[in-house]
N, C-alpha and C. Protein backbone atom coordinates (compact mmCIF):
# COMPACT_ATOMS: atom_id res chain seq x y z
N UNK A 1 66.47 112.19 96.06
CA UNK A 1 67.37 111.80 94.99
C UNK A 1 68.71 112.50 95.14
N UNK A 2 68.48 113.45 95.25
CA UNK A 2 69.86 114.72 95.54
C UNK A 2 70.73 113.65 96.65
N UNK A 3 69.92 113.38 97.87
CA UNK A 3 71.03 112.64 98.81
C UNK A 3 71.53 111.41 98.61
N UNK A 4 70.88 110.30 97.77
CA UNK A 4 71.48 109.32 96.98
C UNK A 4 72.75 109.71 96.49
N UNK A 5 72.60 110.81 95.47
CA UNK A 5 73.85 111.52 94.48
C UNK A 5 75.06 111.79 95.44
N UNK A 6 74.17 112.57 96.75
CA UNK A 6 75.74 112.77 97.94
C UNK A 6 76.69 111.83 98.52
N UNK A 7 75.48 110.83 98.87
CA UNK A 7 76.19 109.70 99.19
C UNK A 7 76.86 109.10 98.66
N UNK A 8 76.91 108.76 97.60
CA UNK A 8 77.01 108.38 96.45
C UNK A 8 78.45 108.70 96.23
N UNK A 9 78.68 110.12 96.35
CA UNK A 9 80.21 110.72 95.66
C UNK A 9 81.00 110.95 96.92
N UNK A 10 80.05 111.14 97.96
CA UNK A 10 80.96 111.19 99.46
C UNK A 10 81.67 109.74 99.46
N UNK A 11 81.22 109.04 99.14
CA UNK A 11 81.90 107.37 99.58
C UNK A 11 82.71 107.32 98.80
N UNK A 12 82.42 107.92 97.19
CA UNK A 12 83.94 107.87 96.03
C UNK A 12 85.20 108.73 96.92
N UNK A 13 84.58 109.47 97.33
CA UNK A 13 85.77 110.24 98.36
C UNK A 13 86.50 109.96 99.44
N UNK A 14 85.67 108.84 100.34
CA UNK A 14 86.12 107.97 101.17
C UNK A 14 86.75 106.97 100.88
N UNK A 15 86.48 106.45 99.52
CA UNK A 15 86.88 105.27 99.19
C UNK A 15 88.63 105.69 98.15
N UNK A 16 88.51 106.77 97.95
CA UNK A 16 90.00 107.45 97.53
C UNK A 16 91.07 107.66 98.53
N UNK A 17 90.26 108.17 99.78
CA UNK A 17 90.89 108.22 100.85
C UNK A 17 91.93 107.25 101.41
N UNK A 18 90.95 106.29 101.68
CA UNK A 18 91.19 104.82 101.91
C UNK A 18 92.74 104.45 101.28
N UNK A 19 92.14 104.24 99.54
CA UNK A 19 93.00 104.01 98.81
C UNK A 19 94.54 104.55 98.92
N UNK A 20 94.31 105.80 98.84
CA UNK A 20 95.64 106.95 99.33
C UNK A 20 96.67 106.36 100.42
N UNK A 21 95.87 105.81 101.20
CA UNK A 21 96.25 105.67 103.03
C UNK A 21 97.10 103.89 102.66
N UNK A 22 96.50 103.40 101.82
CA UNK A 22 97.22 101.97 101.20
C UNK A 22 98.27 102.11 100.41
N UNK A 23 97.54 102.39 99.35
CA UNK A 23 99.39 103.32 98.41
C UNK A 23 100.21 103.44 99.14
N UNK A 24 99.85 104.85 100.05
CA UNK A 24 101.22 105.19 101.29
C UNK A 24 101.77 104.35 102.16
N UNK A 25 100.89 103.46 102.54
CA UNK A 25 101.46 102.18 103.20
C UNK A 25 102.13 101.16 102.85
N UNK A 26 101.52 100.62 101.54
CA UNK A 26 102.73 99.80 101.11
C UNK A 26 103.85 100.80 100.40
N UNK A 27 103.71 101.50 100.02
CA UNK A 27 105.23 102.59 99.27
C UNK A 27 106.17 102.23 100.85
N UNK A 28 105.45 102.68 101.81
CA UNK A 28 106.58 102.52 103.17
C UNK A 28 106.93 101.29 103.39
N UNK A 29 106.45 100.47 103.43
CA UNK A 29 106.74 99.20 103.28
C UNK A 29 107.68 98.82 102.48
N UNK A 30 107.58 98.91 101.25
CA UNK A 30 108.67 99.25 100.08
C UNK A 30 110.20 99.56 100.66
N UNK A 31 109.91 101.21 101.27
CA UNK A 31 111.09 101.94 101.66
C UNK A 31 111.95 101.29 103.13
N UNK A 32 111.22 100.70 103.53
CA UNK A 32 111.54 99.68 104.96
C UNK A 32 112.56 98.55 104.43
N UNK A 33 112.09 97.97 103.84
CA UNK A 33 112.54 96.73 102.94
C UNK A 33 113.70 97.21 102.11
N UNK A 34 113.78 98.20 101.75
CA UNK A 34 115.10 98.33 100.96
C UNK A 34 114.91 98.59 99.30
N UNK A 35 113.51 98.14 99.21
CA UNK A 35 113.18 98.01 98.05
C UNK A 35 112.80 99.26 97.09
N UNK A 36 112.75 100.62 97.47
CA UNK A 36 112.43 101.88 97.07
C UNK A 36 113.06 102.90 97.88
N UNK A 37 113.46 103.81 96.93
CA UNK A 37 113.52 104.81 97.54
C UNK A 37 113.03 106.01 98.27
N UNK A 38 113.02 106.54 99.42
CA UNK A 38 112.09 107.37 99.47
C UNK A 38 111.84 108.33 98.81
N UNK A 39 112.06 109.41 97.78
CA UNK A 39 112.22 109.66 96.87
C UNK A 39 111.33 109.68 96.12
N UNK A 40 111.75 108.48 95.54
CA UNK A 40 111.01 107.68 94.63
C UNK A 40 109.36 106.94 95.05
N UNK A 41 109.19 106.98 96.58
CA UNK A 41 108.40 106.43 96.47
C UNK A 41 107.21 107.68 96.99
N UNK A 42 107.86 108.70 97.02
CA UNK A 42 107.09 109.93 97.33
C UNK A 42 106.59 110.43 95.82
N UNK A 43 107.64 110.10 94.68
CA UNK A 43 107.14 110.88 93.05
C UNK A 43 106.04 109.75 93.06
N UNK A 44 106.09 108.52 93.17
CA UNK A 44 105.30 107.40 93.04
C UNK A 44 103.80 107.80 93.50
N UNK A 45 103.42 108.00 94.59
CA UNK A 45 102.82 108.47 95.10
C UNK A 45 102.11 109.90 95.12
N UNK A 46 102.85 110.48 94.53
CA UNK A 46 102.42 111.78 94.06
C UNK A 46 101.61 111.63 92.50
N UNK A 47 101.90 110.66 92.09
CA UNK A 47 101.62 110.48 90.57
C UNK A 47 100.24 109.83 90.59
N UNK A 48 100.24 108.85 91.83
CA UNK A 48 99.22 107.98 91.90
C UNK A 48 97.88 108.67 91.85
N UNK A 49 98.29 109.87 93.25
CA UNK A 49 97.60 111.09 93.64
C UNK A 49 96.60 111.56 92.73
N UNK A 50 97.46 111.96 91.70
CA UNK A 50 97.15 112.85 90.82
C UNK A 50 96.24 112.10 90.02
N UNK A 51 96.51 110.70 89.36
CA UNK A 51 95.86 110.00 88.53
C UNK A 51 94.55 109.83 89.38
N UNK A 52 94.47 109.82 90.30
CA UNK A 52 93.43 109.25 91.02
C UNK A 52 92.34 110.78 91.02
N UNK A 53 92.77 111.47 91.48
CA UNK A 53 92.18 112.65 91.47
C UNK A 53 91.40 113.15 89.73
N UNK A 54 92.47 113.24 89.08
CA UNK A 54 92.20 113.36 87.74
C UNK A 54 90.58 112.41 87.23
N UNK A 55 90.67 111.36 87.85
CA UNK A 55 89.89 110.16 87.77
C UNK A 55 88.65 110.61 88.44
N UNK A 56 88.75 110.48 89.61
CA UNK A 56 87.69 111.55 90.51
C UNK A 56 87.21 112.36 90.04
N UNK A 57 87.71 113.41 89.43
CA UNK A 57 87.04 114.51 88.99
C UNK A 57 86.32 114.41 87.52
N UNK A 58 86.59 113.40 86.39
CA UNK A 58 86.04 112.85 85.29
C UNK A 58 84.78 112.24 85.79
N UNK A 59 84.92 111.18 86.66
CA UNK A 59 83.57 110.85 87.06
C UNK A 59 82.79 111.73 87.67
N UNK A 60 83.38 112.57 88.68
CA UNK A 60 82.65 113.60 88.85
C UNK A 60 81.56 114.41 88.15
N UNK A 61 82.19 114.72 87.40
CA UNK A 61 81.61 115.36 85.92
C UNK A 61 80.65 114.41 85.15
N UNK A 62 81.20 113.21 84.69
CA UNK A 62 80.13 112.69 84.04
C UNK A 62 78.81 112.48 85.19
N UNK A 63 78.88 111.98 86.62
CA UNK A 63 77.60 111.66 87.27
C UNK A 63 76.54 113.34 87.29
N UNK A 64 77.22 114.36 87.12
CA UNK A 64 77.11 115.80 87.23
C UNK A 64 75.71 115.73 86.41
N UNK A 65 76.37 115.29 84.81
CA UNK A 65 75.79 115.35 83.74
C UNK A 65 74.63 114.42 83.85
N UNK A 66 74.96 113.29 83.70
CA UNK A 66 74.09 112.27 83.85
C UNK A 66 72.81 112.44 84.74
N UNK A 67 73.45 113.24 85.86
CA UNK A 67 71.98 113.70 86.80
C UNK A 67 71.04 114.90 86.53
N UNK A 68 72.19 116.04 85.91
CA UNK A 68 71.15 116.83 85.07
C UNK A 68 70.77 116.57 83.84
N UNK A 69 71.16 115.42 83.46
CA UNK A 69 69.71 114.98 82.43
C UNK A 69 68.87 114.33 83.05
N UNK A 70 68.75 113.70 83.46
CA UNK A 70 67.97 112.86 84.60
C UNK A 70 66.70 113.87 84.70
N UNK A 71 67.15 114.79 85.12
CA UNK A 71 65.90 116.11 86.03
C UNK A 71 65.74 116.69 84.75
N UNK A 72 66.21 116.78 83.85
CA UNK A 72 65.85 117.79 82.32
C UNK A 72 65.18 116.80 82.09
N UNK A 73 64.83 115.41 82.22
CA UNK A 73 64.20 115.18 81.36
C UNK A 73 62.81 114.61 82.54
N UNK A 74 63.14 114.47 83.36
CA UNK A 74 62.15 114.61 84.56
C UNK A 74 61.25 115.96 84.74
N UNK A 75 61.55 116.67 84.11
CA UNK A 75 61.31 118.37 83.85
C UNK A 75 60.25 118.21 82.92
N UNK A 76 61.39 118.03 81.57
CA UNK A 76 60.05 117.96 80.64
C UNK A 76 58.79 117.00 80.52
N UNK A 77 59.06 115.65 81.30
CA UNK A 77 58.10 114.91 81.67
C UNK A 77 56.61 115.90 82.38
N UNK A 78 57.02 116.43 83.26
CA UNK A 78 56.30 116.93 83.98
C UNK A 78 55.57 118.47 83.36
N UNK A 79 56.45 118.71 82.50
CA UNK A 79 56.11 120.13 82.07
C UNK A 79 54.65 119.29 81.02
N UNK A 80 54.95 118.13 80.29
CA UNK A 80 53.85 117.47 79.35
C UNK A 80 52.41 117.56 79.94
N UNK A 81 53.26 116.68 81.37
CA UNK A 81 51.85 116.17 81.83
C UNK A 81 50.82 117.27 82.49
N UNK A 82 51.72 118.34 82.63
CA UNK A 82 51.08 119.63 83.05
C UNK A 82 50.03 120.24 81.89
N UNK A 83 51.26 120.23 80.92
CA UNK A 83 50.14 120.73 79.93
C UNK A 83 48.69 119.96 79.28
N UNK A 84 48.97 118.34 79.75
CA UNK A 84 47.99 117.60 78.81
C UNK A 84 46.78 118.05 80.06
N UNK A 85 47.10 118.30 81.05
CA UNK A 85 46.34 118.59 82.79
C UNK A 85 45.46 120.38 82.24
N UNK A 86 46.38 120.86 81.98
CA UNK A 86 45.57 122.78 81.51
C UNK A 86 44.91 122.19 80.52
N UNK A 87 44.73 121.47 79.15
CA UNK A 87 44.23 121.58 78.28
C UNK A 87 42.94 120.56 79.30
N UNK A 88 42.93 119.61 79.45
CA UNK A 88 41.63 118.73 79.99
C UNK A 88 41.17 119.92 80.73
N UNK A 89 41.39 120.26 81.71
CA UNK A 89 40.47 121.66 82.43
C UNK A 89 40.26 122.50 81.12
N UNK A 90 41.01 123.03 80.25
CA UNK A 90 39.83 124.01 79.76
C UNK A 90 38.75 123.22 78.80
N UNK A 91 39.09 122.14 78.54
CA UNK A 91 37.97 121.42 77.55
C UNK A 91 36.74 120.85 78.81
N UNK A 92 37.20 120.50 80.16
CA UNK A 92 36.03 120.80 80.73
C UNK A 92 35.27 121.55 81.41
N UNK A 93 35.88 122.87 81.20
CA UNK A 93 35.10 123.98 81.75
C UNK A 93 34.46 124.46 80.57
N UNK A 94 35.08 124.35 79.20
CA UNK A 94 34.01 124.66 78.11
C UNK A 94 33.13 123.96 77.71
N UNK A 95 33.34 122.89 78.54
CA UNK A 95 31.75 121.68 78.24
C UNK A 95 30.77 122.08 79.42
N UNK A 96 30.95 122.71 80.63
CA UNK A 96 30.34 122.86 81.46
C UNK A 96 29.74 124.37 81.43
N UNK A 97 30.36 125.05 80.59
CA UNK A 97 29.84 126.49 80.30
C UNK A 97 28.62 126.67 79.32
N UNK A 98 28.72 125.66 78.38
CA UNK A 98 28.47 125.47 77.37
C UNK A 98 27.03 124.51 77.53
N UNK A 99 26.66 123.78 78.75
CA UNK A 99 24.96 123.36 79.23
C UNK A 99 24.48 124.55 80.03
N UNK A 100 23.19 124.38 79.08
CA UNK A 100 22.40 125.33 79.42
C UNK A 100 21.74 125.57 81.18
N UNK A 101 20.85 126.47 81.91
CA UNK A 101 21.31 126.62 83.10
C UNK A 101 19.53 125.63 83.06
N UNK A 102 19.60 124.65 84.20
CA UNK A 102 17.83 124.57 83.50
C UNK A 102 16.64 125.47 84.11
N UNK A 103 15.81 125.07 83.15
CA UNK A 103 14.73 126.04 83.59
C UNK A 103 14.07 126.42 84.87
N UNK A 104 13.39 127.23 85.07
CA UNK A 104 12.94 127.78 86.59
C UNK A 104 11.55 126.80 86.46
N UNK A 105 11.09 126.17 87.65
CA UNK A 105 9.75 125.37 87.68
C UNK A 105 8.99 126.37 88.36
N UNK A 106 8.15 126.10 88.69
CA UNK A 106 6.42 127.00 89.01
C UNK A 106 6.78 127.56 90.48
N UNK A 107 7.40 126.84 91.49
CA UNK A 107 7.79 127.65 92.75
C UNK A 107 9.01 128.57 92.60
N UNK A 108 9.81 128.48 90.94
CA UNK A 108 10.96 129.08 91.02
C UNK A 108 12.12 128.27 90.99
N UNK A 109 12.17 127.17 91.71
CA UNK A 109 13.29 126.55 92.30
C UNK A 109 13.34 125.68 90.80
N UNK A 110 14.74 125.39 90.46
CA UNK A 110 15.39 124.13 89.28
C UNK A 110 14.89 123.17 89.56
């Protein structure tokens, strides 16, 4: 499960990457054309950056959460079934303590 989760946020990271590498490409494109300044298309880009990152790191956080509840409650699942597991063993070791041993027959042997 853990490597699902990696994969998972490694590709949000790749896939920002990506994104980044397009932004910057058309912004140059932009600045080629006449149509932006470089400047301007560097604050542009810096802003994008940031929003994107900002973004990244919110989801970050919420999948964070979302997965440690996941296992908290995968936890206490297991902590139940543990306990409903100790109580059946001691109710059948006190049923098994609790018959008598049987009697010895005439050679001795049960």
């Amino acid at each position: 499960m853990f490597e699902i989760i990696k994969k998972t946020l490694l590709a949000g990271v790749g896939a920002a990457v990506v994104t980044k590498e397009k932004v910057q490409d058309a912004l140059d494109d932009y600045v080629r054309q006449g149509k932006l300044k470089a400047d301007d298309a560097r604050i542009i880009a810096e802003k994008i950056a940031e929003r994107g990152k900002r973004e990244f790191d919110e989801l970050s956080q919420q999948a964070s959460a979302k997965a440690a509840d996941l296992f908290n409650r995968h936890d206490s699942a297991v902590a139940a079934r543990l306990a409903a597991l100790e109580a059946r063993v001691s109710a059948l070791e006190a049923a098994a303590n609790a018959v008598p041993p049987p009697a010895p027959t005439r050679n001795g042997e049960p």
